[in-house]
Protein backbone atom coordinates (compact mmCIF):
# COMPACT_ATOMS: atom_id res chain seq x y z
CA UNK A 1 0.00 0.00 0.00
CA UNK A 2 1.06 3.28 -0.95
CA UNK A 3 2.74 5.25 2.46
CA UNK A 4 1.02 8.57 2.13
CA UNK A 5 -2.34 6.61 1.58
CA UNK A 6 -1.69 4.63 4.73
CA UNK A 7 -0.73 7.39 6.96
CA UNK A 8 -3.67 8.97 5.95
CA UNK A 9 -5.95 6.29 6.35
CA UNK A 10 -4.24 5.56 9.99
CA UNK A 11 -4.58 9.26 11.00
CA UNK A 12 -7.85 9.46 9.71
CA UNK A 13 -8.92 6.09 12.18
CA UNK A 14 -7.11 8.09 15.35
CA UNK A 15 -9.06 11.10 14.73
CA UNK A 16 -12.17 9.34 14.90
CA UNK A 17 -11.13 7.68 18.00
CA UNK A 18 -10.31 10.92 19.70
CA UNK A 19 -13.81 11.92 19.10
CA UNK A 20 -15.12 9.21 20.53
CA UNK A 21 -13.16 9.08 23.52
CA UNK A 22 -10.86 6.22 22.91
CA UNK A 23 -7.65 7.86 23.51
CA UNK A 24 -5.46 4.75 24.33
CA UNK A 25 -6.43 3.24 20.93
CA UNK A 26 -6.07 6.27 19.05
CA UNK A 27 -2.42 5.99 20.37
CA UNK A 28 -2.18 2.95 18.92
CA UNK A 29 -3.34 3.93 15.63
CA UNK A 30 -1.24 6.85 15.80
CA UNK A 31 1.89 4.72 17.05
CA UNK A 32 1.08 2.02 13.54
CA UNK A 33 1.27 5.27 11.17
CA UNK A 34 4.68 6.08 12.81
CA UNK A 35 5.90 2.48 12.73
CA UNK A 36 6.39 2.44 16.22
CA UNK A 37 5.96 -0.39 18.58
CA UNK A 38 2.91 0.16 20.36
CA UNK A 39 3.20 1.43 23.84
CA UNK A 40 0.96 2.79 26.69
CA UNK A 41 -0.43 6.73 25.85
CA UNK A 42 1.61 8.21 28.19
CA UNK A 43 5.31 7.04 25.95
CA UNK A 44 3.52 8.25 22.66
CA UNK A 45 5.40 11.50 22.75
CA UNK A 46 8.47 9.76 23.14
CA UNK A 47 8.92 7.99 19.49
CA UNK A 48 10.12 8.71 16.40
CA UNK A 49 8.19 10.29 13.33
CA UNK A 50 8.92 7.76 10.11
CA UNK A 51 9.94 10.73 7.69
CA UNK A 52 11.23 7.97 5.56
CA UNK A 53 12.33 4.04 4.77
CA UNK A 54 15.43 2.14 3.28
CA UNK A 55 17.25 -0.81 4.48
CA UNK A 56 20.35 -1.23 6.95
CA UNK A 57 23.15 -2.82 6.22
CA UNK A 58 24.31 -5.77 7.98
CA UNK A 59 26.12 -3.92 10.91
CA UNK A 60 23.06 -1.85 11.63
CA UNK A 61 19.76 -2.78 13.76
CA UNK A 62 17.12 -3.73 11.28
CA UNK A 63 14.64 -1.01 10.81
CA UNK A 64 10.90 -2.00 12.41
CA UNK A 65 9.01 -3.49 9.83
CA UNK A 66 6.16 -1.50 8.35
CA UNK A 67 5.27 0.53 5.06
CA UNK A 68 8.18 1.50 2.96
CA UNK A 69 8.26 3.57 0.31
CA UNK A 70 10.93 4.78 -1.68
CA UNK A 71 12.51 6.66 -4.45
CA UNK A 72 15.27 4.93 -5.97
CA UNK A 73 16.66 1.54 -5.43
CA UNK A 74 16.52 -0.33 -2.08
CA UNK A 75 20.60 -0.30 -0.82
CA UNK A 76 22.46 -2.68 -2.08
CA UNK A 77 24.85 -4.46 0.60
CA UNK A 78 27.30 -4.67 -2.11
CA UNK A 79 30.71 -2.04 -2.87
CA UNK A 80 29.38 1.17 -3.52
CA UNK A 81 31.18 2.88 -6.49
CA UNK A 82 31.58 6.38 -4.42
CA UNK A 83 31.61 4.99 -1.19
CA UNK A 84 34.86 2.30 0.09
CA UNK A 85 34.62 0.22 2.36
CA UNK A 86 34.03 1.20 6.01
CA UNK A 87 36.42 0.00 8.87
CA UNK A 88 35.74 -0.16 12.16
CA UNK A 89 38.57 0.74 14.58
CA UNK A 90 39.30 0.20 17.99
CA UNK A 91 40.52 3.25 19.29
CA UNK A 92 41.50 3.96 23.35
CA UNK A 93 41.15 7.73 24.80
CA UNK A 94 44.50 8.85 24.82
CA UNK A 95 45.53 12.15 26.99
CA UNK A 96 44.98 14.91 25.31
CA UNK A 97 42.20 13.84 22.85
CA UNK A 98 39.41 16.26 24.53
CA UNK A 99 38.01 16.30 27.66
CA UNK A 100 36.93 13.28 29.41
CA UNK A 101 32.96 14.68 29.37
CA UNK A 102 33.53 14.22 25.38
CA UNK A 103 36.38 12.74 23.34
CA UNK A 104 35.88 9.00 24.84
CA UNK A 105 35.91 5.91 22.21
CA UNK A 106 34.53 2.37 22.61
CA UNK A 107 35.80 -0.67 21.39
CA UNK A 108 35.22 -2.31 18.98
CA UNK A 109 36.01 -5.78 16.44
CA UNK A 110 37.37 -4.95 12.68
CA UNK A 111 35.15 -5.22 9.70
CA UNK A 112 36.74 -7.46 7.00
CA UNK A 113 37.91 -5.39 4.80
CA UNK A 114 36.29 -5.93 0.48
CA UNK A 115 33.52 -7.57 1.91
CA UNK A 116 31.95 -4.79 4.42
CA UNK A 117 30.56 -7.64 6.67
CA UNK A 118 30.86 -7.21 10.55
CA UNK A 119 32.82 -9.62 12.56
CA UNK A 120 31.17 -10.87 15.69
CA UNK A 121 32.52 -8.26 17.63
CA UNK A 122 30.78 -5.47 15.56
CA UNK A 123 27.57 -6.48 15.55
CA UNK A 124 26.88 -5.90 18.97
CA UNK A 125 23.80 -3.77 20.04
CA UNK A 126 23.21 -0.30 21.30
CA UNK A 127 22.02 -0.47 25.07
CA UNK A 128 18.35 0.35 25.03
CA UNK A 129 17.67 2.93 27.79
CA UNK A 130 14.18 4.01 27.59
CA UNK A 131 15.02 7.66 28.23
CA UNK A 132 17.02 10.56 26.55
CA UNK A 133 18.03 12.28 29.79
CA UNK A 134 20.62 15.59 29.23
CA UNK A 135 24.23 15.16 29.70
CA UNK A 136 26.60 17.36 29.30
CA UNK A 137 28.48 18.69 26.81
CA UNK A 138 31.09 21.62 26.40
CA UNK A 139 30.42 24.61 24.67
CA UNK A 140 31.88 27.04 21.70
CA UNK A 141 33.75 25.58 19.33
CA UNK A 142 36.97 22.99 19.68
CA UNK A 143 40.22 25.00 18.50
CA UNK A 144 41.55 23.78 14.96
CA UNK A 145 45.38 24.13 16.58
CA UNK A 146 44.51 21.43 19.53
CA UNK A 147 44.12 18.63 16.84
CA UNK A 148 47.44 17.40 14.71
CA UNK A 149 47.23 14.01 12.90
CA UNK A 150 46.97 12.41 16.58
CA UNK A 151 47.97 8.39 16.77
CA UNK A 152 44.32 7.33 16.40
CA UNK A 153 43.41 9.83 13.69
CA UNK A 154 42.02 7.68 10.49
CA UNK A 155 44.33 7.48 7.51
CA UNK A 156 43.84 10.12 4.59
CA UNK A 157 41.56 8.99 1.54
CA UNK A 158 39.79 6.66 4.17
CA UNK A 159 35.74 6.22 5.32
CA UNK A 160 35.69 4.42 8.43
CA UNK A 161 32.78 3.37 11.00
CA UNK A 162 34.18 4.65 14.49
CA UNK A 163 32.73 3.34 17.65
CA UNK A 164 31.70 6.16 19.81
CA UNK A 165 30.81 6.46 23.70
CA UNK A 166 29.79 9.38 25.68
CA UNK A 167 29.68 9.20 29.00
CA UNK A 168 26.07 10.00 30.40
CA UNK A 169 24.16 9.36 27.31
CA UNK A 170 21.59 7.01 26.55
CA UNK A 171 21.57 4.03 24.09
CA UNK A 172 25.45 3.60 23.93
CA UNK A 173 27.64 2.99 22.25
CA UNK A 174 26.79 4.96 19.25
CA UNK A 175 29.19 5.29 16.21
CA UNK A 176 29.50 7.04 13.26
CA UNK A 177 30.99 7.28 9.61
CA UNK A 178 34.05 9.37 8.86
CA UNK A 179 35.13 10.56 5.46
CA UNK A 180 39.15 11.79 5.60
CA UNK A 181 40.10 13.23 2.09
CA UNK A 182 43.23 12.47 0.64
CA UNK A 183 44.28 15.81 1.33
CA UNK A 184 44.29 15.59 5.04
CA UNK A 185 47.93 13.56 4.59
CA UNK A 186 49.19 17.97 4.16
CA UNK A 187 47.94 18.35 8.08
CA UNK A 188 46.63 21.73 6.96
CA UNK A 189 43.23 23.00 8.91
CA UNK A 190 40.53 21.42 6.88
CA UNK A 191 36.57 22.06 6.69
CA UNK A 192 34.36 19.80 8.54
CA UNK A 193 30.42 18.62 7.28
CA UNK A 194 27.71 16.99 9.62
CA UNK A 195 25.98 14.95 7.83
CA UNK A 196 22.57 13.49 8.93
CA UNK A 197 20.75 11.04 7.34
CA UNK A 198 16.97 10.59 7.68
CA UNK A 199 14.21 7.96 8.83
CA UNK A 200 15.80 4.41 8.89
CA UNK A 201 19.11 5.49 6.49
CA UNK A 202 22.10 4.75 7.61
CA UNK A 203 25.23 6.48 7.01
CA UNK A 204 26.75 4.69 4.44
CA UNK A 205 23.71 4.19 2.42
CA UNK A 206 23.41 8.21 2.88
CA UNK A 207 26.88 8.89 2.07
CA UNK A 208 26.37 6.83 -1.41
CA UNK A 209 22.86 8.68 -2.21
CA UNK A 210 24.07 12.34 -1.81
CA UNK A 211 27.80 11.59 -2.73
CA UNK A 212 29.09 13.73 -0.37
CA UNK A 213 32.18 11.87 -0.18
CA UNK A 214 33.41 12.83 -3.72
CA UNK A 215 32.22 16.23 -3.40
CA UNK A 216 34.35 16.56 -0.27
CA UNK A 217 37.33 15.28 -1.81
CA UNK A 218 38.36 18.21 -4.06
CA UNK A 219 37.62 20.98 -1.24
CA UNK A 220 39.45 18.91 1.04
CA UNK A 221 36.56 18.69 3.43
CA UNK A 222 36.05 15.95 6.64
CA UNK A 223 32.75 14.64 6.14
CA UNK A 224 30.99 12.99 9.76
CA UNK A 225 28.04 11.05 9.70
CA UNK A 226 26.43 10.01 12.94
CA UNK A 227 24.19 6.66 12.91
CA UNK A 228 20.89 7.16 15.03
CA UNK A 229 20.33 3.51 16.44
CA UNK A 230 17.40 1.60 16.82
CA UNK A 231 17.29 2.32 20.50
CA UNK A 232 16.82 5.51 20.73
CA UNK A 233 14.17 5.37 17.85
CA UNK A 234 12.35 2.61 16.28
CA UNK A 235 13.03 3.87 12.44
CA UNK A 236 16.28 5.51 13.16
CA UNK A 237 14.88 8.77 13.07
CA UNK A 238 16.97 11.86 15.02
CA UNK A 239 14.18 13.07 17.54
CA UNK A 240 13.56 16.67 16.14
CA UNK A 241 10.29 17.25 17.76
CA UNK A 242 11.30 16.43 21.71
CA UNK A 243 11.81 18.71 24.13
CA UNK A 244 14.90 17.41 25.98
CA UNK A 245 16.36 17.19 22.13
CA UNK A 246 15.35 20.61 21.42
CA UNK A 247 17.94 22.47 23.17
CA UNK A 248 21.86 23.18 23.59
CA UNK A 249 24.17 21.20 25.99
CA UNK A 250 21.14 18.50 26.07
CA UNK A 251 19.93 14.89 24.56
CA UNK A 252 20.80 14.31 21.11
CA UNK A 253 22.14 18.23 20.38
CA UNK A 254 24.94 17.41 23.02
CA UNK A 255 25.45 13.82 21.54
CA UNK A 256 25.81 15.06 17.90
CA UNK A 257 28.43 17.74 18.99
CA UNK A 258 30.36 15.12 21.56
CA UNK A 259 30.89 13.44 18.31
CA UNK A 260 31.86 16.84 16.08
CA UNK A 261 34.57 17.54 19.18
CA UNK A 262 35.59 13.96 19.18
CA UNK A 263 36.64 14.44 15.33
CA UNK A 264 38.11 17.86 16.27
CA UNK A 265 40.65 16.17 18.70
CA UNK A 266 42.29 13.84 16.31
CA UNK A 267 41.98 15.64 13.08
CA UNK A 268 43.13 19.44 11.92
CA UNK A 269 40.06 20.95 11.54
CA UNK A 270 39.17 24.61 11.19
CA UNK A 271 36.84 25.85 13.67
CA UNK A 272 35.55 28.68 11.28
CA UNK A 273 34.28 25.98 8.65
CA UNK A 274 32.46 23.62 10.52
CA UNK A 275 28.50 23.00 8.87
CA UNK A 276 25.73 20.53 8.59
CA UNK A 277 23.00 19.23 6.83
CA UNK A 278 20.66 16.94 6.63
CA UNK A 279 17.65 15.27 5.08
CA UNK A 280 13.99 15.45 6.62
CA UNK A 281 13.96 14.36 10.40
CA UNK A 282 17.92 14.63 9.70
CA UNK A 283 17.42 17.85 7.98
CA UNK A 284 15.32 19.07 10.77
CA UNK A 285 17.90 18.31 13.29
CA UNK A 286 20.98 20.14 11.63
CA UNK A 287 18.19 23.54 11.58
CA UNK A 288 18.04 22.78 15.17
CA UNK A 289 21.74 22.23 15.77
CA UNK A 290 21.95 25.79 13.91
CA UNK A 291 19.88 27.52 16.14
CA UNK A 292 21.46 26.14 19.20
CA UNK A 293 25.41 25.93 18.02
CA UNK A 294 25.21 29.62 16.27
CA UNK A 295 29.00 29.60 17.77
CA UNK A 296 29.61 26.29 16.25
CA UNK A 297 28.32 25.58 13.24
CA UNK A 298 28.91 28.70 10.35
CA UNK A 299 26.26 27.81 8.21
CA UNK A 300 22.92 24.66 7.46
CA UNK A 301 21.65 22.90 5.04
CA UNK A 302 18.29 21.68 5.49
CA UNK A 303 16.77 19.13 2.74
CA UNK A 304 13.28 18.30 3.22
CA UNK A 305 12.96 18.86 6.31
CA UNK A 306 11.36 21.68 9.33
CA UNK A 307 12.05 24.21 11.12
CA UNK A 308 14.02 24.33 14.54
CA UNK A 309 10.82 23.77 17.02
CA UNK A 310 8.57 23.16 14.60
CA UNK A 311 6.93 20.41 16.89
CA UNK A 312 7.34 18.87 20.66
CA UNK A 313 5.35 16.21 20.56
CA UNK A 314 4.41 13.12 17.66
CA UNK A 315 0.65 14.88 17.07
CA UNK A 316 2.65 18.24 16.28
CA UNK A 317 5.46 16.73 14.22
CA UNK A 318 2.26 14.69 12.08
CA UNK A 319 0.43 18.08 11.87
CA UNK A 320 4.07 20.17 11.04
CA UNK A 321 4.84 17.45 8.19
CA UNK A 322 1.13 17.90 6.52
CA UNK A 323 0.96 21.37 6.91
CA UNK A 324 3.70 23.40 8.12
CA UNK A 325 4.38 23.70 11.78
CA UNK A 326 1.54 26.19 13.94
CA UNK A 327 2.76 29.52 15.51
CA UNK A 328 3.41 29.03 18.91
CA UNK A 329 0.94 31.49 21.29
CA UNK A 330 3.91 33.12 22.27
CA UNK A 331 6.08 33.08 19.15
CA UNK A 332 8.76 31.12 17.69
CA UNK A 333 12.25 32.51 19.20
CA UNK A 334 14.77 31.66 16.57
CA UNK A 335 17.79 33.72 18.04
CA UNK A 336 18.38 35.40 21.54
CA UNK A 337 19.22 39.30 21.24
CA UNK A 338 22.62 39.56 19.66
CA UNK A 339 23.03 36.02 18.50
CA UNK A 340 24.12 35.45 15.08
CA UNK A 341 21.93 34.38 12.50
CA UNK A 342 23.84 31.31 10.78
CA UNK A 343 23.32 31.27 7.31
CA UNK A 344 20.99 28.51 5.90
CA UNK A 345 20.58 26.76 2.34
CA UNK A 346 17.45 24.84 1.78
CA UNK A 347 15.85 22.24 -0.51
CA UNK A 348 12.59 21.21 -1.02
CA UNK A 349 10.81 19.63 -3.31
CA UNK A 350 6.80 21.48 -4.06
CA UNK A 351 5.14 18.08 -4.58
CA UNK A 352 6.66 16.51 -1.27
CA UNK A 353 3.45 14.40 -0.11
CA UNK A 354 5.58 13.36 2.98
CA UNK A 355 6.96 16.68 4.11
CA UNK A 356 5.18 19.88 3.05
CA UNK A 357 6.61 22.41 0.79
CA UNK A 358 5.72 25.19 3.95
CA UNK A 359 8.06 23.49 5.73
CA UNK A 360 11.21 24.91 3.26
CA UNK A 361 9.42 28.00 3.38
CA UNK A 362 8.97 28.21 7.74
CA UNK A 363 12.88 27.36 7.75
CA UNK A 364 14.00 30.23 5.78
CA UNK A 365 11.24 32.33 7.11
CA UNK A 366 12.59 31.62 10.66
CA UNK A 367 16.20 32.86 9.35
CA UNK A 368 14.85 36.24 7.98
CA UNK A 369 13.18 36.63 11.36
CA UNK A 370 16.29 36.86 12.76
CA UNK A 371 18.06 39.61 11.03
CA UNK A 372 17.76 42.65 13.19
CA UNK A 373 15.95 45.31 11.14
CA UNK A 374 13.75 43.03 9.23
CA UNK A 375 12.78 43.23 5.61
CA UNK A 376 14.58 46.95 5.68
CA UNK A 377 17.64 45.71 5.41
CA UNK A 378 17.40 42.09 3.37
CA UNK A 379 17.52 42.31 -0.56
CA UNK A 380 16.45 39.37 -2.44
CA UNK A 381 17.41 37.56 -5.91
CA UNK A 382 15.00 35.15 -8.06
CA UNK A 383 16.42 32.73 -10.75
CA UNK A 384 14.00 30.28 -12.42
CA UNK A 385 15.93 27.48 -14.41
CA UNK A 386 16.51 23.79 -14.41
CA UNK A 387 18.91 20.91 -14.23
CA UNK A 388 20.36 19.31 -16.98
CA UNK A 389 17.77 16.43 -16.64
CA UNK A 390 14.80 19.10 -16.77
CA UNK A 391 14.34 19.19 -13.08
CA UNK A 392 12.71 23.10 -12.82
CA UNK A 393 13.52 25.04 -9.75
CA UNK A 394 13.36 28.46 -7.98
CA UNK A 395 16.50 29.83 -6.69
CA UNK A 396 15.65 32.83 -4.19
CA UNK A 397 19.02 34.40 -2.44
CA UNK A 398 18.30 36.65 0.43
CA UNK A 399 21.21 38.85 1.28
CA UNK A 400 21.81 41.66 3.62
CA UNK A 401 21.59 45.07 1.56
CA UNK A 402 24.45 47.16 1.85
CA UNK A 403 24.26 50.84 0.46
CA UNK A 404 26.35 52.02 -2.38
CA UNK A 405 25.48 55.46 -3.60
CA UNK A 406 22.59 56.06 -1.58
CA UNK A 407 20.86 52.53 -3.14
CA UNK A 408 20.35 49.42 -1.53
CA UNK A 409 22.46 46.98 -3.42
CA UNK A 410 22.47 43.06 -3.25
CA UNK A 411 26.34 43.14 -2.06
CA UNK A 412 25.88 42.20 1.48
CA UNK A 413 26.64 38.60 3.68
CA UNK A 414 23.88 35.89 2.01
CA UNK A 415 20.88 34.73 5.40
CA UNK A 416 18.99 32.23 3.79
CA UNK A 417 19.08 30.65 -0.60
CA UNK A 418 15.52 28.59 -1.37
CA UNK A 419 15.74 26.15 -3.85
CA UNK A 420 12.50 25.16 -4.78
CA UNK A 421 12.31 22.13 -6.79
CA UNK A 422 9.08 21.85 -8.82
CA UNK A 423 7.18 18.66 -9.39
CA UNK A 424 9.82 16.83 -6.56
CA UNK A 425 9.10 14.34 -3.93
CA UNK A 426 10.76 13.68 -0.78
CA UNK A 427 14.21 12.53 -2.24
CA UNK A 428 17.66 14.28 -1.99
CA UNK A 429 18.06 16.08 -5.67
CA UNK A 430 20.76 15.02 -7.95
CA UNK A 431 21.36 12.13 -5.56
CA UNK A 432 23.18 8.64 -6.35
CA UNK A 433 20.10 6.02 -7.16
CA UNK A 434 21.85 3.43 -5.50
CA UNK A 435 21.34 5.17 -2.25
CA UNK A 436 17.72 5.44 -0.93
CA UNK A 437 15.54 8.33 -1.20
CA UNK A 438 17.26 10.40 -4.08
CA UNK A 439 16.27 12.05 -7.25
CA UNK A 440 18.99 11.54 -10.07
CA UNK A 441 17.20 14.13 -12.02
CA UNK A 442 17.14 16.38 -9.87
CA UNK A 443 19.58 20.08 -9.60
CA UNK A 444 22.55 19.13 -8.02
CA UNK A 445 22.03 19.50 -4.31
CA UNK A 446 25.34 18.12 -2.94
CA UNK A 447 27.13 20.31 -5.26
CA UNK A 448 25.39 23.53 -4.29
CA UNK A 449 25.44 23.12 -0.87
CA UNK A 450 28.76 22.39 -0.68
CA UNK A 451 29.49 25.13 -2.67
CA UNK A 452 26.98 27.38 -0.12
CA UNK A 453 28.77 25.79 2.90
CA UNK A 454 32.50 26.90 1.82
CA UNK A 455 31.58 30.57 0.92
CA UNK A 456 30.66 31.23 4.90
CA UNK A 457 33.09 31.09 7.41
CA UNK A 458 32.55 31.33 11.62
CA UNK A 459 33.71 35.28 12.83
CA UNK A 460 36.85 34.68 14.46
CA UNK A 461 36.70 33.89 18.27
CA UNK A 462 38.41 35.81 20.88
């Protein structure tokens, strides 16, 4: 059965059952359309919101079964052509490689290298603690000249799966995927990209669809990508829509920028070109990571996905992927007075049946919110064109004006740049089809982001 049928149908059953008073079986119902286990009411708000399906590989929990649906090939467990081989290492914390609150390893057995498949050792499972209860986590950003080519930094030209424990958090040991161009072997400061993947992806399988990797290569850019285990959601989703993952120093926020720091310690990176992005319930994690890490993080990309707050509990995050999230009664904060806006690049696709369209819109709206002095002092830029497969999109650029001769000119730093891509689904444009949820056809998303991502730099700290 088609997955925006179902959901519909399921949504349309809990609404009925709300009316009639049967709230523990509209949970149900609710729970079914999200793919989640079912569970007392009261844990409802607790789950993760399906934004989309693909396989795991073998070294990965397998996702909950359910609808799927798809826009490309299922992932093949086979060699990617982009994407080598991933090695797990066993790494110890070594002095000097971060604090102990952040730059801790796990251990871990070796993949077999050609084949991809997990030894014994690696196929171990995340601890499943029911809660996501804070822990903490340092802030402002790691300084580039703390991190040489330490002993347990991965080899240039590599992508390795790296075991990863933080102390305090729930559902460990987590690990994630690191990209090291071949250009790290000069030791020089290097850019760093979060990468995070959506609803029951996995990193490799998202590192193949949006080729990142290759991308990376010729800018010389790290490329992380944390895995979201079963554990902590059912479908692998990041939770977006929580409260205790809403907010800096706490849940999966802290978690995502333990494992940023832990990469900061071993490898040169340079604290002024550290970004993310991210792809629907990925996508609306990295605009939440933005708004929390404006000190961090020195610009977004958000690809089909919502707004930082856009939802705090599974009904809202249903209602903010139909529609667009609600205003809250007493407004959306999107900076603190004096915080820096962080520039954001977003992609969505108009005929996104699993995601809405307002959602693209809400994200960059939020960023234009921000600019002290409003619409006065923003100057925007429209291109209509399309990719070289016919994919037909809207480019809008939003920049702040800078006068030259007494005119408002379209010279100043870019805020927000809206790609909207007409007639596309929920899929990453341009993507790899032997990664899931990608659009071949589509305008080149990796390539413009990256290209976004590299013309912003951090101010200097200090």
């Amino acid at each position: 059965m088609d997955w925006n049928h179902k959901l519909k149908q399921l949504m349309g059953e809990a609404t009925q059952l709300v009316r009639t008073g049967h709230l523990a079986d509209a949970t149900r119902a609710i729970q079914q359309a999200l793919g989640q286990p079912a569970t007392a009411p009261a844990a409802a708000q607790g789950t993760g919101t399906p934004n989309e399906h693909a396989p795991s590989t073998a070294v990965e929990q397998p996702p909950v079964p359910g609808a799927s649906f798809r826009t490309a090939a299922p992932w093949r467990t086979g060699v990617a052509p982009d994407v080598e081989d991933a090695v797990v290492i066993e790494r110890d914390t070594r002095p000097g490689e971060g604090s102990a609150a952040t730059d801790h390893a796990g251990h871990a057995g070796h993949q077999n290298a050609g084949t991809g498949q997990a030894s014994p050792a690696t196929a171990t499972s995340p601890s499943a603690t029911p809660s996501a209860a804070p822990f903490a986590a340092p802030s402002g950003p790691a300084k580039a000249a703390r991190a040489g080519n330490a002993p347990s930094a991965e080899a240039p030209g590599s992508f390795t799966r790296v075991v990863f424990t933080q102390p305090g958090a729930p559902h460990t040991p987590h690990h994630y995927h690191l990209y090291v161009p071949p250009g790290a072997a000069a030791g020089t400061p290097m850019p760093l990209v979060l990468m995070l993947h959506g609803c029951t992806q996995n990193p490799t399988d998202f590192a193949t669809g949006t080729g990142m990797n290759s991308a990376a290569a010729p800018a010389n850019a790290l490329v992380l990508y944390p895995a979201q285990p079963n554990s902590a959601n059912p479908n692998g989703c990041w939770n977006w829509f929580r409260p205790e993952d809403q907010r800096r120093g706490s849940g999966e926020p802290a978690l995502l920028m333990a494992m940023v720091r832990d990469v900061m310690a071993r490898h040169p990176v340079d604290a002024q070109r550290v970004y993310v992005a991210g792809l629907s319930a990925g996508g609306a994690m990295a605009a939440l990571l933005g708004r929390e890490y404006p000190d961090v993080f020195a610009a977004v990309g958000v690809h089909s996905g919502l707004q930082a707050g856009a939802a705090h509990n599974v009904m809202g995050a249903l209602s903010a992927m139909k529609t667009g999230a609600k205003p809250h009664p007493r407004g959306n904060p999107v900076a603190a007075p004096g915080q820096p806006v962080t520039p954001v690049i977003v992609f969505h696709g108009d005929a996104d049946a699993t995601v809405s369209a307002r959602n693209g819109e809400q994200v960059v709206e939020a960023a234009l919110g921000a600019v002290a002095g409003g619409a006065a002092v923003l100057h925007k830029t429209v291109q209509q064109g399309q990719s070289g497969s016919g994919q037909r999109y809207t480019r809008a650029v939003h920049r702040r004006a800078e006068a030259a001769g007494g005119e408002s000119v379209n010279a100043g730093p870019v805020v927000a740049e809206h790609w909207v891509l007409h007639g596309a689904g929920h899929a990453w444009a341009g993507g790899n089809a032997q990664g899931s949820h990608t659009d071949p056809r589509g305008v080149d998303a990796t390539g413009e982001m990256l290209r976004f991502f590299l013309e912003q730099r951090l101010a200097a700290q200090g």
